[in-house]
PDBML (XML) file of the C-alpha atoms, coordinates in Angstrom:
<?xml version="1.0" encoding="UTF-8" ?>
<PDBx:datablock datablockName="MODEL"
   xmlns:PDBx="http://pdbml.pdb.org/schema/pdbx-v50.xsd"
   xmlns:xsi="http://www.w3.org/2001/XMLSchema-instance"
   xsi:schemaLocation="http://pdbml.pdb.org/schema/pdbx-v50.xsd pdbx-v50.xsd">
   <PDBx:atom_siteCategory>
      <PDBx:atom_site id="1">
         <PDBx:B_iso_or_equiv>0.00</PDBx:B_iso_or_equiv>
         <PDBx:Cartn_x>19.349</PDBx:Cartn_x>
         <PDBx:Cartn_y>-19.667</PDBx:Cartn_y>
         <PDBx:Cartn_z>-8.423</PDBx:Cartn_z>
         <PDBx:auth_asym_id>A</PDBx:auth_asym_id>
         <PDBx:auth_atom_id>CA</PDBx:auth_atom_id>
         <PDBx:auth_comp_id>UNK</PDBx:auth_comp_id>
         <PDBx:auth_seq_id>1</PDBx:auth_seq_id>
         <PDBx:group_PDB>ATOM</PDBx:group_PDB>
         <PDBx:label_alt_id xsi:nil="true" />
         <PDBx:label_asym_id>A</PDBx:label_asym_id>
         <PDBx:label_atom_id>CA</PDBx:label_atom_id>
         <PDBx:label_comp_id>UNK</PDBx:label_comp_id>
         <PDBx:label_entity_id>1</PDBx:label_entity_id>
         <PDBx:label_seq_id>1</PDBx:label_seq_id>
         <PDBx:occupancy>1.00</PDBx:occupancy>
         <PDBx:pdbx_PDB_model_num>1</PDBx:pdbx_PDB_model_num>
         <PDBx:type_symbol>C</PDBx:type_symbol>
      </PDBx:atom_site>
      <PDBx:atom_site id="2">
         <PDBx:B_iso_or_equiv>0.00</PDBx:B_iso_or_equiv>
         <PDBx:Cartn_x>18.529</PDBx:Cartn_x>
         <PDBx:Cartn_y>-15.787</PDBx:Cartn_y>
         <PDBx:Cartn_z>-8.978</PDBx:Cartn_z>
         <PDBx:auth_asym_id>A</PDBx:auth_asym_id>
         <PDBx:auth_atom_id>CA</PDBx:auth_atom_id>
         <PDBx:auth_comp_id>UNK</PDBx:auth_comp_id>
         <PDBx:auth_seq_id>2</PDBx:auth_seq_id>
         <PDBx:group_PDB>ATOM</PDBx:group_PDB>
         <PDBx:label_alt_id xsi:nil="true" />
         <PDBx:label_asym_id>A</PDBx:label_asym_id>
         <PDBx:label_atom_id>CA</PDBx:label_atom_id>
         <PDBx:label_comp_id>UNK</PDBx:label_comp_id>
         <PDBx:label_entity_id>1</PDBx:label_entity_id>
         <PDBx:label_seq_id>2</PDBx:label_seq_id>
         <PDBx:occupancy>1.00</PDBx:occupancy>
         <PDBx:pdbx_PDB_model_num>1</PDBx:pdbx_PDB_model_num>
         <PDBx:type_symbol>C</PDBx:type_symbol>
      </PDBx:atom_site>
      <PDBx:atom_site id="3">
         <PDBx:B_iso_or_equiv>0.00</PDBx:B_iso_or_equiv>
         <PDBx:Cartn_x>21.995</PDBx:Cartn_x>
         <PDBx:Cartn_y>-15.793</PDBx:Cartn_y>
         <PDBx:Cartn_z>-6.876</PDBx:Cartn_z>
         <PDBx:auth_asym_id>A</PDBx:auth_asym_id>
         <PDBx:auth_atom_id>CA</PDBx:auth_atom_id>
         <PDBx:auth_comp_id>UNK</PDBx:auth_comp_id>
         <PDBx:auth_seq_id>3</PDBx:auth_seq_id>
         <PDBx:group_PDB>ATOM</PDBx:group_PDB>
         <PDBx:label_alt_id xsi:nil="true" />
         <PDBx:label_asym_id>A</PDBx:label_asym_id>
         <PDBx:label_atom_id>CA</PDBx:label_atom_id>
         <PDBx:label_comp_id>UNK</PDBx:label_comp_id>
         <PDBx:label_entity_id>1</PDBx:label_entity_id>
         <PDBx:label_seq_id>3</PDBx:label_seq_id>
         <PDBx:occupancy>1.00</PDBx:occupancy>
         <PDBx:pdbx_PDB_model_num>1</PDBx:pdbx_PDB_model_num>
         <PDBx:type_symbol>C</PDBx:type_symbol>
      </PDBx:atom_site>
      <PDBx:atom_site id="4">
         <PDBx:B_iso_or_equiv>0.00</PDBx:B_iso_or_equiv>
         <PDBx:Cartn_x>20.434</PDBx:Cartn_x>
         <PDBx:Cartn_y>-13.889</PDBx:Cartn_y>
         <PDBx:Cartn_z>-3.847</PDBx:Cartn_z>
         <PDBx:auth_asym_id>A</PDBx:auth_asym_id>
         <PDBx:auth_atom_id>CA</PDBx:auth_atom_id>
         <PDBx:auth_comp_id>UNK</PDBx:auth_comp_id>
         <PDBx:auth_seq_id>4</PDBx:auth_seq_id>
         <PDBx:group_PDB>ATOM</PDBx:group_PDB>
         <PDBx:label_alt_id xsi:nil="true" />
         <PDBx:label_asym_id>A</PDBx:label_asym_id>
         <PDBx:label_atom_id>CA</PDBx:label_atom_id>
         <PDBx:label_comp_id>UNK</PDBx:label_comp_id>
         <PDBx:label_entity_id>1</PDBx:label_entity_id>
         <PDBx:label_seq_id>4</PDBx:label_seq_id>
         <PDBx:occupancy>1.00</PDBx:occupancy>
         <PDBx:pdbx_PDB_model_num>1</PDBx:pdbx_PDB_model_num>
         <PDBx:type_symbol>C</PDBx:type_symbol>
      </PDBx:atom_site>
      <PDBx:atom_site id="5">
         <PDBx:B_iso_or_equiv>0.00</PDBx:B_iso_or_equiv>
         <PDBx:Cartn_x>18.534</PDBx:Cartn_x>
         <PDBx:Cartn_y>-10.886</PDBx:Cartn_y>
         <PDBx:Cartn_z>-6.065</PDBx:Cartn_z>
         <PDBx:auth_asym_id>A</PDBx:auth_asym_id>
         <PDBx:auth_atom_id>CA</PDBx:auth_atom_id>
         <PDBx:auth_comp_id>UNK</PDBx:auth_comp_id>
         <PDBx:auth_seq_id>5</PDBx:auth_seq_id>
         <PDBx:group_PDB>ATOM</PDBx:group_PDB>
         <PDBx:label_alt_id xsi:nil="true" />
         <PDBx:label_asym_id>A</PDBx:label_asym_id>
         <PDBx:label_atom_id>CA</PDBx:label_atom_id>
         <PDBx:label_comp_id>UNK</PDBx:label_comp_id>
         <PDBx:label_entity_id>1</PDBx:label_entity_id>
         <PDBx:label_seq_id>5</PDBx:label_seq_id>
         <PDBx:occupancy>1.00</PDBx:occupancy>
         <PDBx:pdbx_PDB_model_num>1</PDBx:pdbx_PDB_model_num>
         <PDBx:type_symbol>C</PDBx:type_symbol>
      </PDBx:atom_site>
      <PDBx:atom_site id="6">
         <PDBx:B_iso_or_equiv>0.00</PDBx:B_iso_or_equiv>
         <PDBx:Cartn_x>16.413</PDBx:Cartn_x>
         <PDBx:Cartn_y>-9.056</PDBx:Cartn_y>
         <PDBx:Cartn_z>-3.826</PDBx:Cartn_z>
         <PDBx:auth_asym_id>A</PDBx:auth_asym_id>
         <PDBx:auth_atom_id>CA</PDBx:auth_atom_id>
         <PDBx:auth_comp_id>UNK</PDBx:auth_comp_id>
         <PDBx:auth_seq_id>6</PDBx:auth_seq_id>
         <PDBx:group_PDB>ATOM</PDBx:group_PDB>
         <PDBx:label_alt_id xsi:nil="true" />
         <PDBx:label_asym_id>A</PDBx:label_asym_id>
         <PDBx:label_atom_id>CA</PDBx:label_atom_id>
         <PDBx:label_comp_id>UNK</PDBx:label_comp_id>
         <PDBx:label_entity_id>1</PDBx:label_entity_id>
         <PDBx:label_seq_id>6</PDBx:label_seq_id>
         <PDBx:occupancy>1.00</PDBx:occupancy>
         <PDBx:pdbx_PDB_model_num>1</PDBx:pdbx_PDB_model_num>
         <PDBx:type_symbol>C</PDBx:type_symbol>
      </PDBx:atom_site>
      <PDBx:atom_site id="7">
         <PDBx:B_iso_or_equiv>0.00</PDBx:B_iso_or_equiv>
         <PDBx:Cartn_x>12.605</PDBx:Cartn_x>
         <PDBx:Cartn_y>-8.784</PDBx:Cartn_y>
         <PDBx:Cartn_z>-4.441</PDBx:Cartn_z>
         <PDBx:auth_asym_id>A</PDBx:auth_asym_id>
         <PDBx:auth_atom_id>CA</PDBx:auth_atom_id>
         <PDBx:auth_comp_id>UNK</PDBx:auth_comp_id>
         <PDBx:auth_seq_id>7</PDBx:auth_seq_id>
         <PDBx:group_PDB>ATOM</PDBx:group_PDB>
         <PDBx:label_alt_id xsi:nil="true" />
         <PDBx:label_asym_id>A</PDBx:label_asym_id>
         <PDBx:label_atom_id>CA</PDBx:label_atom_id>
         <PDBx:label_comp_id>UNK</PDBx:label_comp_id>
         <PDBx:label_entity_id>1</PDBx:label_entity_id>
         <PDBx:label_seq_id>7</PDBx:label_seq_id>
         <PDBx:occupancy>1.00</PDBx:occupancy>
         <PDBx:pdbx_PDB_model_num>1</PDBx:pdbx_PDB_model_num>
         <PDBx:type_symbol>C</PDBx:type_symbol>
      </PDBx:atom_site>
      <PDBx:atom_site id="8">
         <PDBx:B_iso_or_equiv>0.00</PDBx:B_iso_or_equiv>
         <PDBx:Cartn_x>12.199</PDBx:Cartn_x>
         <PDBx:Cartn_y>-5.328</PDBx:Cartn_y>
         <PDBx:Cartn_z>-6.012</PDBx:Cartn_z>
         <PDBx:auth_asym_id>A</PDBx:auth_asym_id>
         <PDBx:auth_atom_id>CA</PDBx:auth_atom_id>
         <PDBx:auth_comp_id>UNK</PDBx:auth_comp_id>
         <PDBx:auth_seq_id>8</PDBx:auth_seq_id>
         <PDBx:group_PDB>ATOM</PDBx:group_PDB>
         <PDBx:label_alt_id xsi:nil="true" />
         <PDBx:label_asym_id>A</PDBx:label_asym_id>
         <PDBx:label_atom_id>CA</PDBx:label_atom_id>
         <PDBx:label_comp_id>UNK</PDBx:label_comp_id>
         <PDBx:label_entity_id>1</PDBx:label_entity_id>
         <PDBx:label_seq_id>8</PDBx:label_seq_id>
         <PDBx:occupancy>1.00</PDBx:occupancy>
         <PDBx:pdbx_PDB_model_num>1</PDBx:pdbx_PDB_model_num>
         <PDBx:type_symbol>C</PDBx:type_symbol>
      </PDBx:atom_site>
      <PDBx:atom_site id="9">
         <PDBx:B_iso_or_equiv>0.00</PDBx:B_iso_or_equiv>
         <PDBx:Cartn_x>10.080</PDBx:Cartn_x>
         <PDBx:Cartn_y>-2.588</PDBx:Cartn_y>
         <PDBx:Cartn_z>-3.793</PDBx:Cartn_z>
         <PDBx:auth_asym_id>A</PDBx:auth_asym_id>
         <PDBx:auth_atom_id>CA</PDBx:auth_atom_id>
         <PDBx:auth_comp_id>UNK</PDBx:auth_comp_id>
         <PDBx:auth_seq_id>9</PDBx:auth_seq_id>
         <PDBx:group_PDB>ATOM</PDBx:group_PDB>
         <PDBx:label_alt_id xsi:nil="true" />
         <PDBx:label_asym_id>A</PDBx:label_asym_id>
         <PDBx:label_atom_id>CA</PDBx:label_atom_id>
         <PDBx:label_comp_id>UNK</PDBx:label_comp_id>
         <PDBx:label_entity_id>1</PDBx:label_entity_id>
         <PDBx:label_seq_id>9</PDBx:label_seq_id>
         <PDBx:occupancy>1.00</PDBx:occupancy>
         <PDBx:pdbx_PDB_model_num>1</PDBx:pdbx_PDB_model_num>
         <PDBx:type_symbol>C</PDBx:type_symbol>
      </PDBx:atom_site>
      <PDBx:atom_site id="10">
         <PDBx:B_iso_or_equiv>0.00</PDBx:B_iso_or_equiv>
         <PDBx:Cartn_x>7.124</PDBx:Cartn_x>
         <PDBx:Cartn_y>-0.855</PDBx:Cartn_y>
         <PDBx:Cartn_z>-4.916</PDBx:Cartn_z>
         <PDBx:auth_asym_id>A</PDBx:auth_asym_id>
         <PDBx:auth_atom_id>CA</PDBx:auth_atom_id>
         <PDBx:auth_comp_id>UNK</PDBx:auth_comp_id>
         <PDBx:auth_seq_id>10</PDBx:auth_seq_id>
         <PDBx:group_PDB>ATOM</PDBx:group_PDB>
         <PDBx:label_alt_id xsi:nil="true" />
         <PDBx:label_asym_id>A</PDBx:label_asym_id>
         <PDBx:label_atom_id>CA</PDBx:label_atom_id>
         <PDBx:label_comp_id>UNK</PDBx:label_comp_id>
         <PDBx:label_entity_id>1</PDBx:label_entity_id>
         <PDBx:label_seq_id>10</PDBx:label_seq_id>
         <PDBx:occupancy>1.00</PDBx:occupancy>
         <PDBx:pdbx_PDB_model_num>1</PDBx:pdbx_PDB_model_num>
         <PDBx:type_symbol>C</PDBx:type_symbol>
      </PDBx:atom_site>
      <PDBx:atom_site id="11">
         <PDBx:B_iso_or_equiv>0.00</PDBx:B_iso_or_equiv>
         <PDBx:Cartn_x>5.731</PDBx:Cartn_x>
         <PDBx:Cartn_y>1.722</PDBx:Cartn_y>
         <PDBx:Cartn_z>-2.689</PDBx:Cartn_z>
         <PDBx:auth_asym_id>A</PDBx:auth_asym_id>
         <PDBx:auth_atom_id>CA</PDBx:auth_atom_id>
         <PDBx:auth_comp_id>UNK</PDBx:auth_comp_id>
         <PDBx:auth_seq_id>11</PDBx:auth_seq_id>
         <PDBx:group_PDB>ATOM</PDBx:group_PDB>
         <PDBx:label_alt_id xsi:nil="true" />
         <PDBx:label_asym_id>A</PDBx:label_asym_id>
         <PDBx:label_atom_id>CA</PDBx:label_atom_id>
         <PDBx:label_comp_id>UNK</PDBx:label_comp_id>
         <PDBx:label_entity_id>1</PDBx:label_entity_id>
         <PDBx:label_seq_id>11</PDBx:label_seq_id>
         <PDBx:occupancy>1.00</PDBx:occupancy>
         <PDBx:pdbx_PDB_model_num>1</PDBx:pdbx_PDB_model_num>
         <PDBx:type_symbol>C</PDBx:type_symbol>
      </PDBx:atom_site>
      <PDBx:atom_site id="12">
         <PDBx:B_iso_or_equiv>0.00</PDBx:B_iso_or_equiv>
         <PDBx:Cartn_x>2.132</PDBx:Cartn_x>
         <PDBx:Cartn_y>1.971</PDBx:Cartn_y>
         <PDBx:Cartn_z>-1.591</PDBx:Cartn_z>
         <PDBx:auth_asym_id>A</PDBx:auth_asym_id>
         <PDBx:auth_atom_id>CA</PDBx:auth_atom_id>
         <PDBx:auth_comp_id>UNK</PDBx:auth_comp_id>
         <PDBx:auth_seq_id>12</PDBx:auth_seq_id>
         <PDBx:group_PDB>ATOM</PDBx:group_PDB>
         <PDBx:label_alt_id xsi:nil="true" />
         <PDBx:label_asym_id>A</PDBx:label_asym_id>
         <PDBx:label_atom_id>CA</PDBx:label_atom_id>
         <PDBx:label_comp_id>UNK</PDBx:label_comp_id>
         <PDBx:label_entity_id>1</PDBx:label_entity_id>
         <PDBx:label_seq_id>12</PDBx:label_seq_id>
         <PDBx:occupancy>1.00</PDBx:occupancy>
         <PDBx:pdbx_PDB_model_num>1</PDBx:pdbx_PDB_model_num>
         <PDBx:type_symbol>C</PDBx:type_symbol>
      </PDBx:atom_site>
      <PDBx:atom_site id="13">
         <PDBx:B_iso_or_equiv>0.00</PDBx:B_iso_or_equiv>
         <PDBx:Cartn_x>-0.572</PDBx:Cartn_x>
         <PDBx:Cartn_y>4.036</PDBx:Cartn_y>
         <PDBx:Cartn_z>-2.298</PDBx:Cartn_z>
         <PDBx:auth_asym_id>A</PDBx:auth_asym_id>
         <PDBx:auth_atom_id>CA</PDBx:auth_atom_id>
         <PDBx:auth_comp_id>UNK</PDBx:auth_comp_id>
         <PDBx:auth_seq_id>13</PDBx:auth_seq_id>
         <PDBx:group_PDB>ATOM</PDBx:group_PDB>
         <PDBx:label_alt_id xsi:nil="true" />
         <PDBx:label_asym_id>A</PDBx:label_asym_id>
         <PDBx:label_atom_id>CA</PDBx:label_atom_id>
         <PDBx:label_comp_id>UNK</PDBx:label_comp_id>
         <PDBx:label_entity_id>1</PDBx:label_entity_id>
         <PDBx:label_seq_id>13</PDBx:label_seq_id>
         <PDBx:occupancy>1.00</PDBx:occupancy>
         <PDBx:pdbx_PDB_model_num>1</PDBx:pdbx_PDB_model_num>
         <PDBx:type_symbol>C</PDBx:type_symbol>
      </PDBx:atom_site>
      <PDBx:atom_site id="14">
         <PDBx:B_iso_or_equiv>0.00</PDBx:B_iso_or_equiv>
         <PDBx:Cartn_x>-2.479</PDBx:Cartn_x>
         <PDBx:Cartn_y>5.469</PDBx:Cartn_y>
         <PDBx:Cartn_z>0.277</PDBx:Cartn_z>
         <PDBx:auth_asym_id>A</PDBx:auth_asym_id>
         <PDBx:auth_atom_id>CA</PDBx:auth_atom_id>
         <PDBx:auth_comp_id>UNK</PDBx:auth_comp_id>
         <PDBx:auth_seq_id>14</PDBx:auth_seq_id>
         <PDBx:group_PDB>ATOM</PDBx:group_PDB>
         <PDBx:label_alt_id xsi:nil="true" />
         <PDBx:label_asym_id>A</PDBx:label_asym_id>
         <PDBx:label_atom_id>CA</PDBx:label_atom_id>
         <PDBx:label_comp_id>UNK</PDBx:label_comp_id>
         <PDBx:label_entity_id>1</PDBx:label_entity_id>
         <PDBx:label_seq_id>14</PDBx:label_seq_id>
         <PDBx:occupancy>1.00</PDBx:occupancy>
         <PDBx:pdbx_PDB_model_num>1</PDBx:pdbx_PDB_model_num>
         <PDBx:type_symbol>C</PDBx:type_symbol>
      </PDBx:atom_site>
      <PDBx:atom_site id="15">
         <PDBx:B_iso_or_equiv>0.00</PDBx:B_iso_or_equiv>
         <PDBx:Cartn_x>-6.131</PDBx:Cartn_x>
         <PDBx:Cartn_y>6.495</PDBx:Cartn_y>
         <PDBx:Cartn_z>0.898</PDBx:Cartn_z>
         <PDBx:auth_asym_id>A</PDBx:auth_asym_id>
         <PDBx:auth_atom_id>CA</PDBx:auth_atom_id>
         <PDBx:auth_comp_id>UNK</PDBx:auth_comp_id>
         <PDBx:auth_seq_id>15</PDBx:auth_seq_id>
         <PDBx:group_PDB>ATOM</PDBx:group_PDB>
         <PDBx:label_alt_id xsi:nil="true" />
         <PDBx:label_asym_id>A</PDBx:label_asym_id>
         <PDBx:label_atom_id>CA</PDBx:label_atom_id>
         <PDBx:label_comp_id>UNK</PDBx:label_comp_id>
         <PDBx:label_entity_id>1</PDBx:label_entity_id>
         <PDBx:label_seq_id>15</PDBx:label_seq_id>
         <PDBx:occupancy>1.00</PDBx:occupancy>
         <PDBx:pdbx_PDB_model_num>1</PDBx:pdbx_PDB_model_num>
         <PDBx:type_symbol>C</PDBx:type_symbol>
      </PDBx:atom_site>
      <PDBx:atom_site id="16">
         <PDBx:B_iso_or_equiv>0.00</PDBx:B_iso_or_equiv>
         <PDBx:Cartn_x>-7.755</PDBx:Cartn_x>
         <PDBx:Cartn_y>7.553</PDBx:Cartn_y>
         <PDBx:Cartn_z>3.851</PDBx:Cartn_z>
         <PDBx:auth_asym_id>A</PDBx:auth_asym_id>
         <PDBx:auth_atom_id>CA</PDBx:auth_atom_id>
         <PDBx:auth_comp_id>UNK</PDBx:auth_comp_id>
         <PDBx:auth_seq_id>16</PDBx:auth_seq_id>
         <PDBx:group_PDB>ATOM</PDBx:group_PDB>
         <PDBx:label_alt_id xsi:nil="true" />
         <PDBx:label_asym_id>A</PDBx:label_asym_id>
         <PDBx:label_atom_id>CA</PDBx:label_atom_id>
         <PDBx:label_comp_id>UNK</PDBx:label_comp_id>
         <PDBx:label_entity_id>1</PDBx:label_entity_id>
         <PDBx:label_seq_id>16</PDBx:label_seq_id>
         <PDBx:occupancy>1.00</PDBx:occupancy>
         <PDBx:pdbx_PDB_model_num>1</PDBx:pdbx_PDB_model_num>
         <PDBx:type_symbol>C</PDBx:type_symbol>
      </PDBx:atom_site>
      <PDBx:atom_site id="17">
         <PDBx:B_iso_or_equiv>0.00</PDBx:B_iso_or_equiv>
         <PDBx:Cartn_x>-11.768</PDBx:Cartn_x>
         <PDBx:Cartn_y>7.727</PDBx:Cartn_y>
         <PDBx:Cartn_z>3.683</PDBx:Cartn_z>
         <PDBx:auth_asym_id>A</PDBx:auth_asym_id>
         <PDBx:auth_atom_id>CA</PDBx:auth_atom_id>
         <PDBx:auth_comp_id>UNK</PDBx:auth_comp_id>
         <PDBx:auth_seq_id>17</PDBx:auth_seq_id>
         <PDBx:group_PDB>ATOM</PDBx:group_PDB>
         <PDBx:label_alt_id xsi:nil="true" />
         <PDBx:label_asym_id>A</PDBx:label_asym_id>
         <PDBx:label_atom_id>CA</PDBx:label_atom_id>
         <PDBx:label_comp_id>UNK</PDBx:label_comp_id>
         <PDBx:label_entity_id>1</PDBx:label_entity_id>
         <PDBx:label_seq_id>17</PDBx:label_seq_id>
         <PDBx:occupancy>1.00</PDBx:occupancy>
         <PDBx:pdbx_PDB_model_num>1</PDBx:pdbx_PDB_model_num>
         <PDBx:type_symbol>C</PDBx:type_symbol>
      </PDBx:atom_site>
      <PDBx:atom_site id="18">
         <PDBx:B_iso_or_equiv>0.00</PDBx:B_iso_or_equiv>
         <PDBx:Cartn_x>-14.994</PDBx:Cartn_x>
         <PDBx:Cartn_y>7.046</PDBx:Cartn_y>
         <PDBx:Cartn_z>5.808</PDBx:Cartn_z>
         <PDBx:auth_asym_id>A</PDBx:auth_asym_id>
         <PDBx:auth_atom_id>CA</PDBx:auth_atom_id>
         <PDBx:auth_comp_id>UNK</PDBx:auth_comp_id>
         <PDBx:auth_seq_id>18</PDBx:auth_seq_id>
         <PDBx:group_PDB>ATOM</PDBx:group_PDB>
         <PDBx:label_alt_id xsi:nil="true" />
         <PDBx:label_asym_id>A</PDBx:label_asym_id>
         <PDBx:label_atom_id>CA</PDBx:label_atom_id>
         <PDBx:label_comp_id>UNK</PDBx:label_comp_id>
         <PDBx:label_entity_id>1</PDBx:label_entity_id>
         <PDBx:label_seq_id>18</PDBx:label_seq_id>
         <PDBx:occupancy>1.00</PDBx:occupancy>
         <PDBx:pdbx_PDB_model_num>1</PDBx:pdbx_PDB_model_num>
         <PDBx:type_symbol>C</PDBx:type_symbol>
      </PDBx:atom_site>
      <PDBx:atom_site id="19">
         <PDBx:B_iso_or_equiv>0.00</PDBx:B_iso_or_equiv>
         <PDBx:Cartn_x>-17.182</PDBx:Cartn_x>
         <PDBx:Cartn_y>4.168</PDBx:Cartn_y>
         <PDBx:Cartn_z>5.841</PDBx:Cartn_z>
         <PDBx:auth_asym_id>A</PDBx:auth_asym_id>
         <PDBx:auth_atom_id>CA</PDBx:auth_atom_id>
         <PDBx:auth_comp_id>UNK</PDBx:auth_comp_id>
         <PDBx:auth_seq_id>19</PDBx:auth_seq_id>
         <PDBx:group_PDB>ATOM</PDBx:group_PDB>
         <PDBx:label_alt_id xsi:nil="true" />
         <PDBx:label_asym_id>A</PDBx:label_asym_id>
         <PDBx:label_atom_id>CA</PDBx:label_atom_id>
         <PDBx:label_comp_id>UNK</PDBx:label_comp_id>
         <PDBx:label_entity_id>1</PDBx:label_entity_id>
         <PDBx:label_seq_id>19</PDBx:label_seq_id>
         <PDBx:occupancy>1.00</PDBx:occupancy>
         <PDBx:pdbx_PDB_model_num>1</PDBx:pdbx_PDB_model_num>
         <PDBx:type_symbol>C</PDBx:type_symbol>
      </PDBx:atom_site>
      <PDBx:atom_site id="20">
         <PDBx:B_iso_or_equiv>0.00</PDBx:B_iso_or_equiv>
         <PDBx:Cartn_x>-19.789</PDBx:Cartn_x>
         <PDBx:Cartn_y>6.259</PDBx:Cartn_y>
         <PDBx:Cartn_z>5.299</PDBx:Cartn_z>
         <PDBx:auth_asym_id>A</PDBx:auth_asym_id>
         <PDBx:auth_atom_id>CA</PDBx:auth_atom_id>
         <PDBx:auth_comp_id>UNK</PDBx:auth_comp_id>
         <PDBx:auth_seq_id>20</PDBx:auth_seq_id>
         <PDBx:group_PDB>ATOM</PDBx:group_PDB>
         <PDBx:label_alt_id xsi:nil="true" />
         <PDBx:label_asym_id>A</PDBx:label_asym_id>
         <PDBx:label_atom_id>CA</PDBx:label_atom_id>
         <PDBx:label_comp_id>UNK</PDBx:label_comp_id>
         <PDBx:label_entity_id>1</PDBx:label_entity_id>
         <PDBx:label_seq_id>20</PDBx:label_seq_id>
         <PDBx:occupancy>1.00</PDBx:occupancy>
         <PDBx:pdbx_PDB_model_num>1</PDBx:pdbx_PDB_model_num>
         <PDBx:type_symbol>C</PDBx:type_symbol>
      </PDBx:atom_site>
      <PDBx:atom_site id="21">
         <PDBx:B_iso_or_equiv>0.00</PDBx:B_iso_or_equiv>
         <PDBx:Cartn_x>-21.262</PDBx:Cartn_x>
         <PDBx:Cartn_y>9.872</PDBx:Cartn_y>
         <PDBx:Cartn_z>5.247</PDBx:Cartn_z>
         <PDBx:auth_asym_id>A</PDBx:auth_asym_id>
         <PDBx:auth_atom_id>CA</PDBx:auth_atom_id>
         <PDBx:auth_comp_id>UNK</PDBx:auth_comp_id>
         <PDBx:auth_seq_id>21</PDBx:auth_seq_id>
         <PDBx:group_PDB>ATOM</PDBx:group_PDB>
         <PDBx:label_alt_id xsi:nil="true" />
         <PDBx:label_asym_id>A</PDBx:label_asym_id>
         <PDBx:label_atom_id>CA</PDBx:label_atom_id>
         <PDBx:label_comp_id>UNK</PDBx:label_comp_id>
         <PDBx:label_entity_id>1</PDBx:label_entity_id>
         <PDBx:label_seq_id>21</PDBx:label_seq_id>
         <PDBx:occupancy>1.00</PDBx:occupancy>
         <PDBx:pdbx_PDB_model_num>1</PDBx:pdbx_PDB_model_num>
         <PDBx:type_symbol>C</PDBx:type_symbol>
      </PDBx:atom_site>
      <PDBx:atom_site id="22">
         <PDBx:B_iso_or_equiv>0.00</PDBx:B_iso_or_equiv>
         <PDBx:Cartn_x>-20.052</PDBx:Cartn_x>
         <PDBx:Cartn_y>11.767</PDBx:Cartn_y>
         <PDBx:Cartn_z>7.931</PDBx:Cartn_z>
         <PDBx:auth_asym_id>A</PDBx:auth_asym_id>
         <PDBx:auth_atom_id>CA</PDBx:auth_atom_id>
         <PDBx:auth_comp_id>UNK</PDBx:auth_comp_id>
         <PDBx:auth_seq_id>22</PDBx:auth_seq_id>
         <PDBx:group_PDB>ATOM</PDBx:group_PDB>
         <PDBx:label_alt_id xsi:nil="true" />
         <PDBx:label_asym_id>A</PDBx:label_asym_id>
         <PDBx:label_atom_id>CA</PDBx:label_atom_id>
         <PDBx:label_comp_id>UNK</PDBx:label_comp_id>
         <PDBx:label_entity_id>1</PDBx:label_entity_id>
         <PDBx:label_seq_id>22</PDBx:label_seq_id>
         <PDBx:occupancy>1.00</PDBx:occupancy>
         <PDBx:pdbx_PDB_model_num>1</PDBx:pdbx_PDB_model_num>
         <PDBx:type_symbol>C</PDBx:type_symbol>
      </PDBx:atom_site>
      <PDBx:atom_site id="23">
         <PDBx:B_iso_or_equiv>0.00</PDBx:B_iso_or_equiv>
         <PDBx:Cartn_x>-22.341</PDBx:Cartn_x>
         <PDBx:Cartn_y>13.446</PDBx:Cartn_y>
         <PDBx:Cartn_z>10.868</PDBx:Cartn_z>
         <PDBx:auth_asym_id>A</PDBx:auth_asym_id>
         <PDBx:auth_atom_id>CA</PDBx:auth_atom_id>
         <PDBx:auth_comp_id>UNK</PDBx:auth_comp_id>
         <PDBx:auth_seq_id>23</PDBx:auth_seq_id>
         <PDBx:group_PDB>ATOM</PDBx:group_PDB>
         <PDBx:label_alt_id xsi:nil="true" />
         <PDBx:label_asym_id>A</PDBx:label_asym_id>
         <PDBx:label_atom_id>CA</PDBx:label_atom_id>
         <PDBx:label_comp_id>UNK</PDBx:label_comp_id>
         <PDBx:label_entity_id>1</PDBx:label_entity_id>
         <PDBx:label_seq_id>23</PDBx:label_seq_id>
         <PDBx:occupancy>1.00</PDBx:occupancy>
         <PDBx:pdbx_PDB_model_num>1</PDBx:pdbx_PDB_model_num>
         <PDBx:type_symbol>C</PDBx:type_symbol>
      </PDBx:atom_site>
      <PDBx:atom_site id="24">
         <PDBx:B_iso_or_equiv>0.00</PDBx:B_iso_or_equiv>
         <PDBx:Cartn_x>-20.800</PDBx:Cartn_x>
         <PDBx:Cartn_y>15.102</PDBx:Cartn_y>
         <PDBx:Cartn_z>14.055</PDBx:Cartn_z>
         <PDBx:auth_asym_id>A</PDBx:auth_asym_id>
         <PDBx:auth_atom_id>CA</PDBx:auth_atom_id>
         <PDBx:auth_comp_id>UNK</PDBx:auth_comp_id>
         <PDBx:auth_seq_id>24</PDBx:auth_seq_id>
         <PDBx:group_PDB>ATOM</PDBx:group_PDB>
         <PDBx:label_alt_id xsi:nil="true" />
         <PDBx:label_asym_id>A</PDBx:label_asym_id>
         <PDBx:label_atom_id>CA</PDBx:label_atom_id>
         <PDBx:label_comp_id>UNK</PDBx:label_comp_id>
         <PDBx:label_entity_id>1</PDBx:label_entity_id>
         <PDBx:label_seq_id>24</PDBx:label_seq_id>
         <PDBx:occupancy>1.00</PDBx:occupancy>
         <PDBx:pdbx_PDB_model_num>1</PDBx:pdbx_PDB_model_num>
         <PDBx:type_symbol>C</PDBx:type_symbol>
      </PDBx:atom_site>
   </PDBx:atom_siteCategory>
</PDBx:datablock>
């Protein structure tokens, strides 16, 4: 019906983070 459109693409944001406080 939508005569093959393609779903539109929205990048991703991206975080990287610890679960919690770091300690060597």
């Amino acid at each position: 019906r939508s005569n093959h459109t393609p779903n539109t693409n929205v990048p991703p944001e991206v975080t990287v983070l610890p679960n919690k406080p770091v300690e060597l």
